[in-house]
Protein backbone atom coordinates (compact mmCIF):
# COMPACT_ATOMS: atom_id res chain seq x y z
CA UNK A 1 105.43 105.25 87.40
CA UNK A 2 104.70 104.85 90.97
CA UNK A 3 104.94 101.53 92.02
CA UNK A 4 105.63 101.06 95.84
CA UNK A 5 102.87 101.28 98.94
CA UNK A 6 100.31 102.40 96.84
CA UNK A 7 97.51 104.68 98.25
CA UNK A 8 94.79 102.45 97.17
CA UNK A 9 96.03 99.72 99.09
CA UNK A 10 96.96 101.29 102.66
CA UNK A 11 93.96 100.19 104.57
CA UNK A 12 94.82 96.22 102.99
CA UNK A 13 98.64 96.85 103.95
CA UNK A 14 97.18 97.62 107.43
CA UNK A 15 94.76 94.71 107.59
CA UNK A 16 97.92 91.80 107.18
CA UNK A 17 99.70 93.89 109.61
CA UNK A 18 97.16 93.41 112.32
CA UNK A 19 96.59 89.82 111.54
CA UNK A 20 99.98 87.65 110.83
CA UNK A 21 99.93 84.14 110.21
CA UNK A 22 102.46 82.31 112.79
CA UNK A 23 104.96 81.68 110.20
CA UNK A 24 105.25 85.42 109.46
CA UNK A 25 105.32 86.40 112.70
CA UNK A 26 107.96 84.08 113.43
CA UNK A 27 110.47 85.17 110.60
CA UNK A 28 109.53 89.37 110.85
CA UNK A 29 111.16 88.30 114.89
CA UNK A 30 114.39 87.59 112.59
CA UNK A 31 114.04 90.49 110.12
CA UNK A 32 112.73 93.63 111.75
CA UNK A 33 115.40 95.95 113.25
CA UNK A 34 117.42 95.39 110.15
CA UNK A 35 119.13 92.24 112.12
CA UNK A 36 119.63 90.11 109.27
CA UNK A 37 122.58 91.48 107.91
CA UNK A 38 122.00 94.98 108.64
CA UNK A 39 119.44 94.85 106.10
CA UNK A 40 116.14 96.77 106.45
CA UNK A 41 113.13 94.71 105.52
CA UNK A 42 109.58 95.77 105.38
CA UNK A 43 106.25 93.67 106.20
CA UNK A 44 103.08 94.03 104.24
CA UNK A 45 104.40 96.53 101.68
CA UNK A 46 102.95 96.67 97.94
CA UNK A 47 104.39 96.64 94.93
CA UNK A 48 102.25 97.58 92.28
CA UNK A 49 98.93 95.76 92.84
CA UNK A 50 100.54 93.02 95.24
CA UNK A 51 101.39 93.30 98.69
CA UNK A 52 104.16 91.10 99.63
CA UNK A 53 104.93 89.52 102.71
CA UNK A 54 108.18 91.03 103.19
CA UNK A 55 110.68 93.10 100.95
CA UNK A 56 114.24 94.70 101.28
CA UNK A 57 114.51 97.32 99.46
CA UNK A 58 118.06 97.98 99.35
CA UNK A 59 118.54 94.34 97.85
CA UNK A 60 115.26 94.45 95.65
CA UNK A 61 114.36 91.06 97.28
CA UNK A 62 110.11 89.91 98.12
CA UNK A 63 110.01 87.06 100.75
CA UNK A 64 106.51 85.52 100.74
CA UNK A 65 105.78 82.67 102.81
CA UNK A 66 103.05 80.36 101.27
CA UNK A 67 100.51 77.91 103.29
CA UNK A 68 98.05 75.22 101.83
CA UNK A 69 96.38 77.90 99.96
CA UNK A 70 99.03 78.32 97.59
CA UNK A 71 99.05 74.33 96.93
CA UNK A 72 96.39 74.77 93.92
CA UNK A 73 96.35 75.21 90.09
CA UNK A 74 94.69 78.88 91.04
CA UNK A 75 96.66 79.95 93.13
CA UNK A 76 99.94 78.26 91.70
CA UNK A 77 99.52 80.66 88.48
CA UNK A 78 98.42 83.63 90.74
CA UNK A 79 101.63 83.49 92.67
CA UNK A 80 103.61 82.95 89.31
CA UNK A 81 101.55 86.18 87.50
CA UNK A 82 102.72 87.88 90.68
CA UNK A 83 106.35 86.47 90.74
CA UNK A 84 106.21 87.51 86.80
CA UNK A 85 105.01 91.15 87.42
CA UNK A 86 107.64 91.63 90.51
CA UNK A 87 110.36 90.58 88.45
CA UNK A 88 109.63 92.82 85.75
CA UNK A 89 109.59 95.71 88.19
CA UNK A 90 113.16 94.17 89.24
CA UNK A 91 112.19 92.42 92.25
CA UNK A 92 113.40 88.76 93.11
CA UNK A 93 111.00 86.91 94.84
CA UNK A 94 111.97 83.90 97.45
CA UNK A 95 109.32 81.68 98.39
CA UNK A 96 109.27 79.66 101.24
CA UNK A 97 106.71 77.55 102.76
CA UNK A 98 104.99 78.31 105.98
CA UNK A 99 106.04 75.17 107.59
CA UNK A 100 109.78 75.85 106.62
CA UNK A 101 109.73 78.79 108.89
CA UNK A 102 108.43 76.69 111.70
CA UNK A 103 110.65 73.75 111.02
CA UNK A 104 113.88 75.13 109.64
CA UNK A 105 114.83 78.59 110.08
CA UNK A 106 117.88 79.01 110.18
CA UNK A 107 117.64 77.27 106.88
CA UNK A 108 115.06 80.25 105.58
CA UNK A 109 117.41 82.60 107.20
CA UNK A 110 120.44 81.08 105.03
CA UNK A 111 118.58 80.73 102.00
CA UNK A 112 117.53 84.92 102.26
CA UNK A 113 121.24 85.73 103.10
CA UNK A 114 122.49 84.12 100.36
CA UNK A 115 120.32 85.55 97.42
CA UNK A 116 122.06 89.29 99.07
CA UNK A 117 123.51 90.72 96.15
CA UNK A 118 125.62 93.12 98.44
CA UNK A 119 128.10 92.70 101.19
């Protein structure tokens, strides 16, 4: 089964390219250009009906960064159906908070390195 960057979901993918929140936009600075550790990250790619915020695919890891919108019942279990179906796909998902990124960085940063499975 296909499962990555879906066709269906291109012009979305495209859409939260074009239009990063701060925090995002902060930590892609830190993880394009494969300068975390050599390892290649992607923004705005989809897994199966999600698109993540970020995801190395030599490490099978999905970074999304969550805001105030994530801070209710709804969207608590959304983000835990999602977490669910990217783990069953074999995906580890680290969440951080948008105000992490702005506040501590280099803590995100350390956090991300250490969940690397691989030297």
């Amino acid at each position: 089964m296909h499962l990555h960057n879906l066709t269906w979901l291109k012009t979305r993918r495209r859409q939260l390219r074009a239009s990063l929140t701060l925090a995002e936009a902060r930590l892609w600075k830190y993880l394009q250009r494969s300068q975390l550790e050599g390892r290649k990250f992607r923004r705005q790619h989809s897994a199966g009906p999600y698109v993540l915020d970020f995801y190395c695919p030599s490490e099978r890891v999905a970074i999304e960064l969550d805001g105030a919108a994530h801070d209710c019942d709804p969207a608590q279990r959304r983000d835990q159906q999602r977490d669910r179906f990217l783990r069953n796909a074999g995906i580890r998902t680290l969440r951080f908070q948008n105000e992490d990124v702005m506040r501590n960085l280099e803590g995100v940063l350390s956090e991300i390195r250490r969940n690397f499975t691989t030297p």
